[in-house]
PDB file of N, CA and C in Angstrom:
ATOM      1  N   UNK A   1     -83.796  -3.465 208.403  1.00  0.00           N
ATOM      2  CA  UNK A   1     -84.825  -3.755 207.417  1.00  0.00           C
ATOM      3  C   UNK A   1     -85.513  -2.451 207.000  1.00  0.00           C
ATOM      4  N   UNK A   2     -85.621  -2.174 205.943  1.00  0.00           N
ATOM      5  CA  UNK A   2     -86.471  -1.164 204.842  1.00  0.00           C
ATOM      6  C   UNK A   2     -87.631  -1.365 205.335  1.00  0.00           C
ATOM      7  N   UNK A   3     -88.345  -0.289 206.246  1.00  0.00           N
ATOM      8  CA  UNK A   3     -89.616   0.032 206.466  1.00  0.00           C
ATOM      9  C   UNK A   3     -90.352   1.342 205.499  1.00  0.00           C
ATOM     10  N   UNK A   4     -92.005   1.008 205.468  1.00  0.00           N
ATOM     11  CA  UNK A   4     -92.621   2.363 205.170  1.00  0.00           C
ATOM     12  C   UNK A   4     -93.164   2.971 206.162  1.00  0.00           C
ATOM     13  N   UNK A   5     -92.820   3.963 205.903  1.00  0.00           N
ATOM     14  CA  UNK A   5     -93.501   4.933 207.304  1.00  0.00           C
ATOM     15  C   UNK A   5     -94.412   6.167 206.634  1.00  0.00           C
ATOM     16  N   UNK A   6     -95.741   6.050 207.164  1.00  0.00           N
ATOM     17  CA  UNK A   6     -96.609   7.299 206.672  1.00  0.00           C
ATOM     18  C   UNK A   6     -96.819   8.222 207.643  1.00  0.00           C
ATOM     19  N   UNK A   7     -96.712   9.344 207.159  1.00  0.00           N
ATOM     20  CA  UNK A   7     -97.111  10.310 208.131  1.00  0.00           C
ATOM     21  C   UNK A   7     -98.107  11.009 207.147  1.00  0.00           C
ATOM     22  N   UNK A   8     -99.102  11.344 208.234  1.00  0.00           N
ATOM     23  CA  UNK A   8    -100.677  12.259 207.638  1.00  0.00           C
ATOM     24  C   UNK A   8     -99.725  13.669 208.284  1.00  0.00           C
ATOM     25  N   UNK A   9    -100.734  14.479 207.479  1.00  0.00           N
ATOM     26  CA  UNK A   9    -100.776  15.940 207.576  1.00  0.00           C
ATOM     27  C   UNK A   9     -99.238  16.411 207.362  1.00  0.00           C
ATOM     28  N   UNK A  10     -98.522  16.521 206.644  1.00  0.00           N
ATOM     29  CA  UNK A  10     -97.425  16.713 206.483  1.00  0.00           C
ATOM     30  C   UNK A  10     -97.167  18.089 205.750  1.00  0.00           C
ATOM     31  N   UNK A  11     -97.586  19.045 206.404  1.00  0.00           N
ATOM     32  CA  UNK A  11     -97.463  20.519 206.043  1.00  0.00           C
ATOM     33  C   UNK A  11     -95.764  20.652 205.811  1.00  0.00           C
ATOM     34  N   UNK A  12     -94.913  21.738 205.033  1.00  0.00           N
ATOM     35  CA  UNK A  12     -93.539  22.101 204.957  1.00  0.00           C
ATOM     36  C   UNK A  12     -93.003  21.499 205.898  1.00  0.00           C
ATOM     37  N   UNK A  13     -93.529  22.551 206.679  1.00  0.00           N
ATOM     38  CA  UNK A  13     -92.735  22.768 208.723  1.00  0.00           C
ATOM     39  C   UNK A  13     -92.659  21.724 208.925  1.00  0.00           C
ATOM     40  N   UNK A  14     -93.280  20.459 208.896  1.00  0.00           N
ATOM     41  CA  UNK A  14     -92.820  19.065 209.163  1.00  0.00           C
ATOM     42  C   UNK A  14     -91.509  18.553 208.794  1.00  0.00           C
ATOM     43  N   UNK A  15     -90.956  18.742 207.240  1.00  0.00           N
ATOM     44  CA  UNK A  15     -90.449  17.928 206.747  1.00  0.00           C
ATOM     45  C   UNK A  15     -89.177  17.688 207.386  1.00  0.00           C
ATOM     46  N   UNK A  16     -88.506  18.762 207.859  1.00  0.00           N
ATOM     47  CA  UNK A  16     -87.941  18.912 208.738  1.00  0.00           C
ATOM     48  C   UNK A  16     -87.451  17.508 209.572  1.00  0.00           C
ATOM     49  N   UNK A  17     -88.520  18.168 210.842  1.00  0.00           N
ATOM     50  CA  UNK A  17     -88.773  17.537 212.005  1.00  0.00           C
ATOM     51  C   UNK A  17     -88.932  16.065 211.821  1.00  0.00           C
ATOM     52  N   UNK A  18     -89.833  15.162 210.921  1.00  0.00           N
ATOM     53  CA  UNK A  18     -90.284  14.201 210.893  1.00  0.00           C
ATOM     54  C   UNK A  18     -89.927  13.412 209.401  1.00  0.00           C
ATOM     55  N   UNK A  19     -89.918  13.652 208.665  1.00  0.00           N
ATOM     56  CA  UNK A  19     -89.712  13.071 206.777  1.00  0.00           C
ATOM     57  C   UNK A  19     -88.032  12.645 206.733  1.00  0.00           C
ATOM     58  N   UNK A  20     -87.641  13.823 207.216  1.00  0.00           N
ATOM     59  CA  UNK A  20     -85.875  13.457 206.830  1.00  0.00           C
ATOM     60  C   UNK A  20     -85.484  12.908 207.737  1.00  0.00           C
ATOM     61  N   UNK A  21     -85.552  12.538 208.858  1.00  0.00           N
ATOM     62  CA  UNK A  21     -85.041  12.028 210.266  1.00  0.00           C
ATOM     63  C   UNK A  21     -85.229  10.169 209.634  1.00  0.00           C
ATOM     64  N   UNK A  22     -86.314  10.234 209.233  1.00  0.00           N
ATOM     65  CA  UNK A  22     -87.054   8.459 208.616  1.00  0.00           C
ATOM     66  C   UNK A  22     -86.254   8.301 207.195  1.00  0.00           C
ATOM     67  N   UNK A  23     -86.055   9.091 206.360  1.00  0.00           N
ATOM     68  CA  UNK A  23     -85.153   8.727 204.857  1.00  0.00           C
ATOM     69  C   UNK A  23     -84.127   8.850 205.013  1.00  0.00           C
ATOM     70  N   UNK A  24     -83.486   9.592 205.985  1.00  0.00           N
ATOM     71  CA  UNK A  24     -81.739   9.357 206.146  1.00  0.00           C
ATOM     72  C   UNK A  24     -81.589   8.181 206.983  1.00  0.00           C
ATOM     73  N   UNK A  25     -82.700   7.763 207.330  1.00  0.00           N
ATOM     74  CA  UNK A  25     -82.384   5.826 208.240  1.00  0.00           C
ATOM     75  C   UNK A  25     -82.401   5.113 207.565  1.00  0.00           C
ATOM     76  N   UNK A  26     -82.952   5.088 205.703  1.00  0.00           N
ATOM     77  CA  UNK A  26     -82.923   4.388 205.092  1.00  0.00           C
ATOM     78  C   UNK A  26     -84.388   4.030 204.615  1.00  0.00           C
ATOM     79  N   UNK A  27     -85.768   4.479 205.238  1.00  0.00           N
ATOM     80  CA  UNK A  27     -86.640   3.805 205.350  1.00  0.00           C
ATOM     81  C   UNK A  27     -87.685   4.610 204.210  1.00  0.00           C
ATOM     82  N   UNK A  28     -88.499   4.207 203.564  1.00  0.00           N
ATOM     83  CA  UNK A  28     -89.484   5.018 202.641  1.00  0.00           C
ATOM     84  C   UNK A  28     -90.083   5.748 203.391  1.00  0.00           C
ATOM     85  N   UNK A  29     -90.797   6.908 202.672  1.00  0.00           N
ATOM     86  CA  UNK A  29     -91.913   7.715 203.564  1.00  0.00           C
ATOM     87  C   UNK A  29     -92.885   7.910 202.677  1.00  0.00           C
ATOM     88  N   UNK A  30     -94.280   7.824 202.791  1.00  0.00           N
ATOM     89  CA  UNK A  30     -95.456   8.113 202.252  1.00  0.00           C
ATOM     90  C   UNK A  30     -95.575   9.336 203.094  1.00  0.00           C
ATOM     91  N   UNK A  31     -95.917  10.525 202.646  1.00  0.00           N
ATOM     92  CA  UNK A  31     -96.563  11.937 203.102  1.00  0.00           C
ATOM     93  C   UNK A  31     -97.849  11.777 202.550  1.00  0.00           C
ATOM     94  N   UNK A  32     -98.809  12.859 203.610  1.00  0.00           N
ATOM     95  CA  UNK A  32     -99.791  13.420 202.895  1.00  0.00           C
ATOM     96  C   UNK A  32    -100.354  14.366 203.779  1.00  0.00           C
ATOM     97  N   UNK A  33    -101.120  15.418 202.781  1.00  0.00           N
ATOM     98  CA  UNK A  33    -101.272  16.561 203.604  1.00  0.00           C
ATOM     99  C   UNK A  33    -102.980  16.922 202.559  1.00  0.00           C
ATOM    100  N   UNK A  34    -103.879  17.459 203.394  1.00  0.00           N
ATOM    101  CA  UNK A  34    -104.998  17.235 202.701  1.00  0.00           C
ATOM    102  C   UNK A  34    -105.200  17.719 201.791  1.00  0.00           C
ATOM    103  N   UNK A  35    -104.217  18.920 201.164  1.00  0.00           N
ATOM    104  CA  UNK A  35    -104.580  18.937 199.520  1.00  0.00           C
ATOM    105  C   UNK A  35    -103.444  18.489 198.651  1.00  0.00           C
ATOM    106  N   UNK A  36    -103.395  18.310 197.390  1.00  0.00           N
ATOM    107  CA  UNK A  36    -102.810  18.398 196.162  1.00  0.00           C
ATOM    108  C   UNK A  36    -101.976  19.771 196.523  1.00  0.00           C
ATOM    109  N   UNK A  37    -101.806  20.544 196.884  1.00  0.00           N
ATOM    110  CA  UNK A  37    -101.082  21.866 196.619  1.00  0.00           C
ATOM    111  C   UNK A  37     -99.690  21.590 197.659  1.00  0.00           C
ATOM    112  N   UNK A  38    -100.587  21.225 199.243  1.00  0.00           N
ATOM    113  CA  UNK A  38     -99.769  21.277 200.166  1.00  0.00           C
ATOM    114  C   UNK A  38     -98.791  19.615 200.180  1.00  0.00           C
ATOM    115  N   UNK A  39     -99.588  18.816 199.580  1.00  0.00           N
ATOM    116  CA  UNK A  39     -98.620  17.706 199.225  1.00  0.00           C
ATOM    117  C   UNK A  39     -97.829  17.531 198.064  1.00  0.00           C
ATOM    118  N   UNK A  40     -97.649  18.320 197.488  1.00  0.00           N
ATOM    119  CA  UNK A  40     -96.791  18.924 196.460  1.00  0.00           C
ATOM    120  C   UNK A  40     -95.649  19.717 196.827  1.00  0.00           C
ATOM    121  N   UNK A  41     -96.167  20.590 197.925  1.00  0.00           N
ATOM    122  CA  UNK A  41     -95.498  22.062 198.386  1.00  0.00           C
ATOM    123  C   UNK A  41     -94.046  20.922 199.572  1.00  0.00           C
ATOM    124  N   UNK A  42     -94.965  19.612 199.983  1.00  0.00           N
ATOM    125  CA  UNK A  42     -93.803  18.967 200.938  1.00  0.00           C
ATOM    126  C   UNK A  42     -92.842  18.256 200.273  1.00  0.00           C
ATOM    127  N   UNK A  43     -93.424  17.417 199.104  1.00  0.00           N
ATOM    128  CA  UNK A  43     -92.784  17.052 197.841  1.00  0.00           C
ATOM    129  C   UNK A  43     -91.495  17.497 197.740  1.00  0.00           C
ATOM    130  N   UNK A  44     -91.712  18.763 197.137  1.00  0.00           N
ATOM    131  CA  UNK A  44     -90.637  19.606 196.465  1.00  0.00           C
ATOM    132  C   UNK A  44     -89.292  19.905 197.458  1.00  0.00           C
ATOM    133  N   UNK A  45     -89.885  19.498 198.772  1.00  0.00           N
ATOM    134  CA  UNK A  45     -88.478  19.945 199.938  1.00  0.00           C
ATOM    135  C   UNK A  45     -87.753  18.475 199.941  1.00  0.00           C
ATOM    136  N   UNK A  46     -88.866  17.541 199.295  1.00  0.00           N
ATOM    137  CA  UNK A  46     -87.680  15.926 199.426  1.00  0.00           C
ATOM    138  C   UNK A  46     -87.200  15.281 198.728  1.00  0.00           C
ATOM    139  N   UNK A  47     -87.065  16.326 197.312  1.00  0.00           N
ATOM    140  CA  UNK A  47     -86.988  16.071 196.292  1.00  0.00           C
ATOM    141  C   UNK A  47     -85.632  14.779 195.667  1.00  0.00           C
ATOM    142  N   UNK A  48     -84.578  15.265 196.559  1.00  0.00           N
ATOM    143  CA  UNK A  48     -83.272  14.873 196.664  1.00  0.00           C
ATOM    144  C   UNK A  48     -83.299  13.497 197.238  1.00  0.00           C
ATOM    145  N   UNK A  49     -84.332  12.894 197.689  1.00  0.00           N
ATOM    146  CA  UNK A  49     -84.328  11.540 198.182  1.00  0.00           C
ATOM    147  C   UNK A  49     -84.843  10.456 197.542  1.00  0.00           C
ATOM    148  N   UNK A  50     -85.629  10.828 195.945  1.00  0.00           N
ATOM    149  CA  UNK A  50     -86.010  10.832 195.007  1.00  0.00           C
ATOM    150  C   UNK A  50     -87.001   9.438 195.226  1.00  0.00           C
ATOM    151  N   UNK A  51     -87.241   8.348 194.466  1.00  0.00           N
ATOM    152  CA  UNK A  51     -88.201   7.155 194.698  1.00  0.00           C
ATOM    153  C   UNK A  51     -88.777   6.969 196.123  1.00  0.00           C
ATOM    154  N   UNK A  52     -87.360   7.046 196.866  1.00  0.00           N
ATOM    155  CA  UNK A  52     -87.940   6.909 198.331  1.00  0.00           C
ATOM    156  C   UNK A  52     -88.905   7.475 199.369  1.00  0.00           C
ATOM    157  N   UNK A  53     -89.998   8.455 198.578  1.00  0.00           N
ATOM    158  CA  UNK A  53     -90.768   9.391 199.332  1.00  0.00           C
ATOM    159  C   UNK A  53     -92.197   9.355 198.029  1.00  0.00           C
ATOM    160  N   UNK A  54     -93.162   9.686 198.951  1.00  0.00           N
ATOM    161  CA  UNK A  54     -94.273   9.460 198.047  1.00  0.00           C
ATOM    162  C   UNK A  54     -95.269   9.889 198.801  1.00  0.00           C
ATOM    163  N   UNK A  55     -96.118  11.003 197.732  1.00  0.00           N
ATOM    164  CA  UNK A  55     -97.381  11.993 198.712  1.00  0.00           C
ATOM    165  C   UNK A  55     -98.275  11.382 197.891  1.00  0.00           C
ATOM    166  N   UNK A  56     -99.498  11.602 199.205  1.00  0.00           N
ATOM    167  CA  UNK A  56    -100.825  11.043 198.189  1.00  0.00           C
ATOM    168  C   UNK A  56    -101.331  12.205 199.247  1.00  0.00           C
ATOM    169  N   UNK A  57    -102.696  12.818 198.773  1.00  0.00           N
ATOM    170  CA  UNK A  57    -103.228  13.783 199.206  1.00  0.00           C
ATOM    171  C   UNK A  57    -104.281  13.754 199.997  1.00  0.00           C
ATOM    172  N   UNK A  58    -105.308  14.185 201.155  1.00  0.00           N
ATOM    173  CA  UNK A  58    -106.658  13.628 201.298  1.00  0.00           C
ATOM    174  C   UNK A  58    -106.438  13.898 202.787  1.00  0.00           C
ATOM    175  N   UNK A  59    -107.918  14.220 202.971  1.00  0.00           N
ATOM    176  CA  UNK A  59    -108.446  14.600 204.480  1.00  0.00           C
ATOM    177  C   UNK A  59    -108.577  12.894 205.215  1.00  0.00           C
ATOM    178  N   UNK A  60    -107.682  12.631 206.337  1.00  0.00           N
ATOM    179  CA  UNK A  60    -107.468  11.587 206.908  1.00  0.00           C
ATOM    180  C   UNK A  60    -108.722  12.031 208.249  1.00  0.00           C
ATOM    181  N   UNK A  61    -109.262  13.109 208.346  1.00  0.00           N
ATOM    182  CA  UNK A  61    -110.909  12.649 209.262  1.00  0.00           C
ATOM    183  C   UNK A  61    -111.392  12.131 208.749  1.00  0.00           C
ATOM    184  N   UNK A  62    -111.553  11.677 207.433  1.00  0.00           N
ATOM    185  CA  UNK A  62    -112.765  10.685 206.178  1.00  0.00           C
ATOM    186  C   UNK A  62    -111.969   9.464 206.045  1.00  0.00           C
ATOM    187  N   UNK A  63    -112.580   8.121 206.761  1.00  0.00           N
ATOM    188  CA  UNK A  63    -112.089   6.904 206.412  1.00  0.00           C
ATOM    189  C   UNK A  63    -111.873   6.769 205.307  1.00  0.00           C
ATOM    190  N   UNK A  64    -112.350   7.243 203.916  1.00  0.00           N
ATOM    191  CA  UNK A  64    -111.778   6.907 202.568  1.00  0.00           C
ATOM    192  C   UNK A  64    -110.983   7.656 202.326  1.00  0.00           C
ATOM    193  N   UNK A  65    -110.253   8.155 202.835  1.00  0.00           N
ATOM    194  CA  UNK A  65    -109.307   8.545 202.368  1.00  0.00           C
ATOM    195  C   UNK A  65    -108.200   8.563 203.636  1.00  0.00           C
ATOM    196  N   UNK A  66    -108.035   7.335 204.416  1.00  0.00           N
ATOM    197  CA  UNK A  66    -107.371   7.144 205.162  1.00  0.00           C
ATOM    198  C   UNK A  66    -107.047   5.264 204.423  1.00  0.00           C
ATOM    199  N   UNK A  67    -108.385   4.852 204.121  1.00  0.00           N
ATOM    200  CA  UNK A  67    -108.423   3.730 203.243  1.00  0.00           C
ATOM    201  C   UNK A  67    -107.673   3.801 201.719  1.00  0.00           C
ATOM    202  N   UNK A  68    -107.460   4.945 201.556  1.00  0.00           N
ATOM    203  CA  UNK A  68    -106.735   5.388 200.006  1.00  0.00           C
ATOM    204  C   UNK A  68    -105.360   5.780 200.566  1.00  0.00           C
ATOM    205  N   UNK A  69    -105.237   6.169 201.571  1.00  0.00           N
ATOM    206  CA  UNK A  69    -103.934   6.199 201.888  1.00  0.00           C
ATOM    207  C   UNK A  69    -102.967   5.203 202.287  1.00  0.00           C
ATOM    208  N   UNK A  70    -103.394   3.923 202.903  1.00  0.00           N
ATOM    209  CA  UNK A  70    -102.828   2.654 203.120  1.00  0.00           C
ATOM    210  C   UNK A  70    -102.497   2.100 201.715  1.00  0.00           C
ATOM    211  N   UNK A  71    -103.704   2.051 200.891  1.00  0.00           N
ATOM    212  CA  UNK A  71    -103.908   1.470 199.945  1.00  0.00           C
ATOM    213  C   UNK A  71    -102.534   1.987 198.673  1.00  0.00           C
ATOM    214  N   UNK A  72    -102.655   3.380 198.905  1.00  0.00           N
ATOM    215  CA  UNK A  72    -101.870   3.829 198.139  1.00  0.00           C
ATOM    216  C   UNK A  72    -100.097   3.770 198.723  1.00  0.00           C
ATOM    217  N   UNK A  73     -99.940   3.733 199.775  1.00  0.00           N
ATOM    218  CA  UNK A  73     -98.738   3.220 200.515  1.00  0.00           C
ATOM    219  C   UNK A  73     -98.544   1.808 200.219  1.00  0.00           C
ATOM    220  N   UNK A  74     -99.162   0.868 200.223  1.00  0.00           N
ATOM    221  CA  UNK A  74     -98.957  -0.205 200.140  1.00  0.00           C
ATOM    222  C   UNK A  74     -98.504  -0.866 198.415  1.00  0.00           C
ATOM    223  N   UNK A  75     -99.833  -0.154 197.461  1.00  0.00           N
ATOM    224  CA  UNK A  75     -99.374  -0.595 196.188  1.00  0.00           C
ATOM    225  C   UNK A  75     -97.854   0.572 195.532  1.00  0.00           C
ATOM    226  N   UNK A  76     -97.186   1.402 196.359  1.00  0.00           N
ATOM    227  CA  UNK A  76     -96.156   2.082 196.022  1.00  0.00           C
ATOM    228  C   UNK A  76     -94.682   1.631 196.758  1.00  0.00           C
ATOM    229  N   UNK A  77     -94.994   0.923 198.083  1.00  0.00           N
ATOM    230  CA  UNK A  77     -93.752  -0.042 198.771  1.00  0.00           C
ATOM    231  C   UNK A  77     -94.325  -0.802 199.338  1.00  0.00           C
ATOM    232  N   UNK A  78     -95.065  -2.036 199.053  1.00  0.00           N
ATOM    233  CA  UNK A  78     -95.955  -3.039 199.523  1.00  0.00           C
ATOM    234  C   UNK A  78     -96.315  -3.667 200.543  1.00  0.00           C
ATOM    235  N   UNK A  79     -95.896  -2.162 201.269  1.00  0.00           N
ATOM    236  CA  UNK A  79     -96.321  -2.277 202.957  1.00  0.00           C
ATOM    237  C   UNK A  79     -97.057  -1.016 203.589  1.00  0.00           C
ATOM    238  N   UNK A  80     -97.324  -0.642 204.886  1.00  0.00           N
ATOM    239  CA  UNK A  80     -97.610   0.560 205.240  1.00  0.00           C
ATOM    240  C   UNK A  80     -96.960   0.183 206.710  1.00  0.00           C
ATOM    241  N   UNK A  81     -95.478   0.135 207.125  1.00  0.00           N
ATOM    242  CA  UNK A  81     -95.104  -0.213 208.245  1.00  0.00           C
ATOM    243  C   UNK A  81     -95.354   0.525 209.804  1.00  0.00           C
ATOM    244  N   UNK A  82     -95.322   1.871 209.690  1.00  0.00           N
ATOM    245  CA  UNK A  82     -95.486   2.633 210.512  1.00  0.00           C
ATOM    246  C   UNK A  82     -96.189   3.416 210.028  1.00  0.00           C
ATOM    247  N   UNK A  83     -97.054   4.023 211.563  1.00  0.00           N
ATOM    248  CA  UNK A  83     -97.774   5.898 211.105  1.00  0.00           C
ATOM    249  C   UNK A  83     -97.453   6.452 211.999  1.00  0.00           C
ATOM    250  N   UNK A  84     -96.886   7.900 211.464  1.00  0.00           N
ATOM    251  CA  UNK A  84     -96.882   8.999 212.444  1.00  0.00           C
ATOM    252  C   UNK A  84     -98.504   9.562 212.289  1.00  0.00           C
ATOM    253  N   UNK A  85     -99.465   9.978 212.611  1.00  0.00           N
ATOM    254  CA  UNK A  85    -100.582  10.283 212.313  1.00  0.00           C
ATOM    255  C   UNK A  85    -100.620  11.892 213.199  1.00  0.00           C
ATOM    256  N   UNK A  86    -100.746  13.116 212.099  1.00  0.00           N
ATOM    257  CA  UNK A  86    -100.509  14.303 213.153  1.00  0.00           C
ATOM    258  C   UNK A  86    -101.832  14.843 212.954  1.00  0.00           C
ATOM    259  N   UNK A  87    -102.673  14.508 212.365  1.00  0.00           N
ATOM    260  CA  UNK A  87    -104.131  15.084 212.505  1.00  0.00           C
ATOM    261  C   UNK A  87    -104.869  13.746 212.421  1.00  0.00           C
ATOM    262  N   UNK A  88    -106.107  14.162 212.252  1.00  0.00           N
ATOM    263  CA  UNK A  88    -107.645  13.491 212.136  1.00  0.00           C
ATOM    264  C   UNK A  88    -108.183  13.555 213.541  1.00  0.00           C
ATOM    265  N   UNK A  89    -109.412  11.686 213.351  1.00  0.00           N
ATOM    266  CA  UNK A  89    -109.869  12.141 214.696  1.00  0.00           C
ATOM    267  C   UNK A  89    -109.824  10.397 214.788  1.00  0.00           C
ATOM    268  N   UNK A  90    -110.117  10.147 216.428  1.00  0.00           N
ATOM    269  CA  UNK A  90    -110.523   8.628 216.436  1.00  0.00           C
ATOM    270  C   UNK A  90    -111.665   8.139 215.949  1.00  0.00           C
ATOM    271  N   UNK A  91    -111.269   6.923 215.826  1.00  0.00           N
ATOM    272  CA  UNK A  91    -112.867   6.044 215.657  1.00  0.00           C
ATOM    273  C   UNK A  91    -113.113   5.101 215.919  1.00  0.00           C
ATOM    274  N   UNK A  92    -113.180   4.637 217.882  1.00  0.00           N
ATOM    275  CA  UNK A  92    -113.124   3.312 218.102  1.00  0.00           C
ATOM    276  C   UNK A  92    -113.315   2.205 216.981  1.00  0.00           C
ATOM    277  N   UNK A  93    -114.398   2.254 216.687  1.00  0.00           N
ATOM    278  CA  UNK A  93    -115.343   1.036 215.789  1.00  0.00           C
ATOM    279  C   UNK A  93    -114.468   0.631 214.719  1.00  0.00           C
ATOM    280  N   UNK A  94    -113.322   1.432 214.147  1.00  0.00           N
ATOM    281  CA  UNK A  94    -111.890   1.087 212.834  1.00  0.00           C
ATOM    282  C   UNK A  94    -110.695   1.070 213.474  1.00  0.00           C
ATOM    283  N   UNK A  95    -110.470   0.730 214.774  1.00  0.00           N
ATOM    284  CA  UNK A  95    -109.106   1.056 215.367  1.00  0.00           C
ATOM    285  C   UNK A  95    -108.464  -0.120 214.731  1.00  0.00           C
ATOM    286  N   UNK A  96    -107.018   0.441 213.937  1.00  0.00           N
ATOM    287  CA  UNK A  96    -106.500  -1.013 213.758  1.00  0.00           C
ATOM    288  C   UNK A  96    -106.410  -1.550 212.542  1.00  0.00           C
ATOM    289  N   UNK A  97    -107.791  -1.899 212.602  1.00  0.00           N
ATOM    290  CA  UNK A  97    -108.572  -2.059 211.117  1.00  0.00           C
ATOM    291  C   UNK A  97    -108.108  -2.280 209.890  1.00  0.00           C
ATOM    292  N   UNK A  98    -107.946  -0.862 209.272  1.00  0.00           N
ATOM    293  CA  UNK A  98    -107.294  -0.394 207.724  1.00  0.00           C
ATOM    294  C   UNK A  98    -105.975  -1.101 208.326  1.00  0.00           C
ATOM    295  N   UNK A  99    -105.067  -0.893 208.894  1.00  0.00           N
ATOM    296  CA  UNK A  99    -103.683  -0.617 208.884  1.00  0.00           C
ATOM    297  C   UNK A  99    -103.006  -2.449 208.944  1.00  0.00           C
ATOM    298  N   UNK A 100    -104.085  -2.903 209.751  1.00  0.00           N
ATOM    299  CA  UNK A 100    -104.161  -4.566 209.513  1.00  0.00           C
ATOM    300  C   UNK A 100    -104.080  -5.044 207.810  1.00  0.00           C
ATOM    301  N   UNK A 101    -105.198  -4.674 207.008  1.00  0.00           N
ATOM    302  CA  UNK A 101    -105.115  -5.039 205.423  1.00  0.00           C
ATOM    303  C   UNK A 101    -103.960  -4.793 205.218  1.00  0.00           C
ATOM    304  N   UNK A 102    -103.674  -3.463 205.288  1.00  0.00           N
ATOM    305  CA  UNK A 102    -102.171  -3.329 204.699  1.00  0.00           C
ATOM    306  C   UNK A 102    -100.638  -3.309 205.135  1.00  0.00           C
ATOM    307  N   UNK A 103    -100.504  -3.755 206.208  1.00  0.00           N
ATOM    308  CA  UNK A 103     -98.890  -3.426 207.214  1.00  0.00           C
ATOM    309  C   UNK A 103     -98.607  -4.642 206.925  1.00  0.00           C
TER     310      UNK A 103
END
């Protein structure tokens, strides 16, 4: 089954390691890396996998924009199945939470 899988902070050096390992299984990937430049800069290395990959940009320590990132995973493959999550921080009081609305 066709899963989405997001991974936060998705600098180059990732794409590697983590982006292509999940789209050669078949499965979508939402990236994001906290700016427009650097989620662009990961973009351009996955280029070749074309619909199946999708960056949205934004500091994932700020619930809104961890809330814009589901949100935006979800209205682009109408799920958010998995997270690799390689930065932010916890926050007991939302554990769960966001990823419930949208998975």
């Amino acid at each position: 089954m066709e899963q989405t899988v997001v991974i936060t902070v998705s600098p180059v050096d990732w794409v590697k390691a983590l982006q292509r390992p999940f789209l050669k299984g078949g499965h979508r990937v939402v990236i994001n890396a906290t700016t427009q430049e650097g989620t662009a800069e990961a973009l351009k290395k996955l280029i070749r996998f074309g619909t199946k990959v999708y960056g949205v940009a934004g500091d994932v320590r700020m619930r809104d924009a961890v809330e814009h990132l589901c949100a935006s995973a979800a209205q682009q493959f109408g799920s958010a199945d998995n997270w690799v999550n390689n930065a932010g921080i916890v926050h007991p009081q939302g554990s769960g939470k966001i990823l419930q609305e949208y998975g």
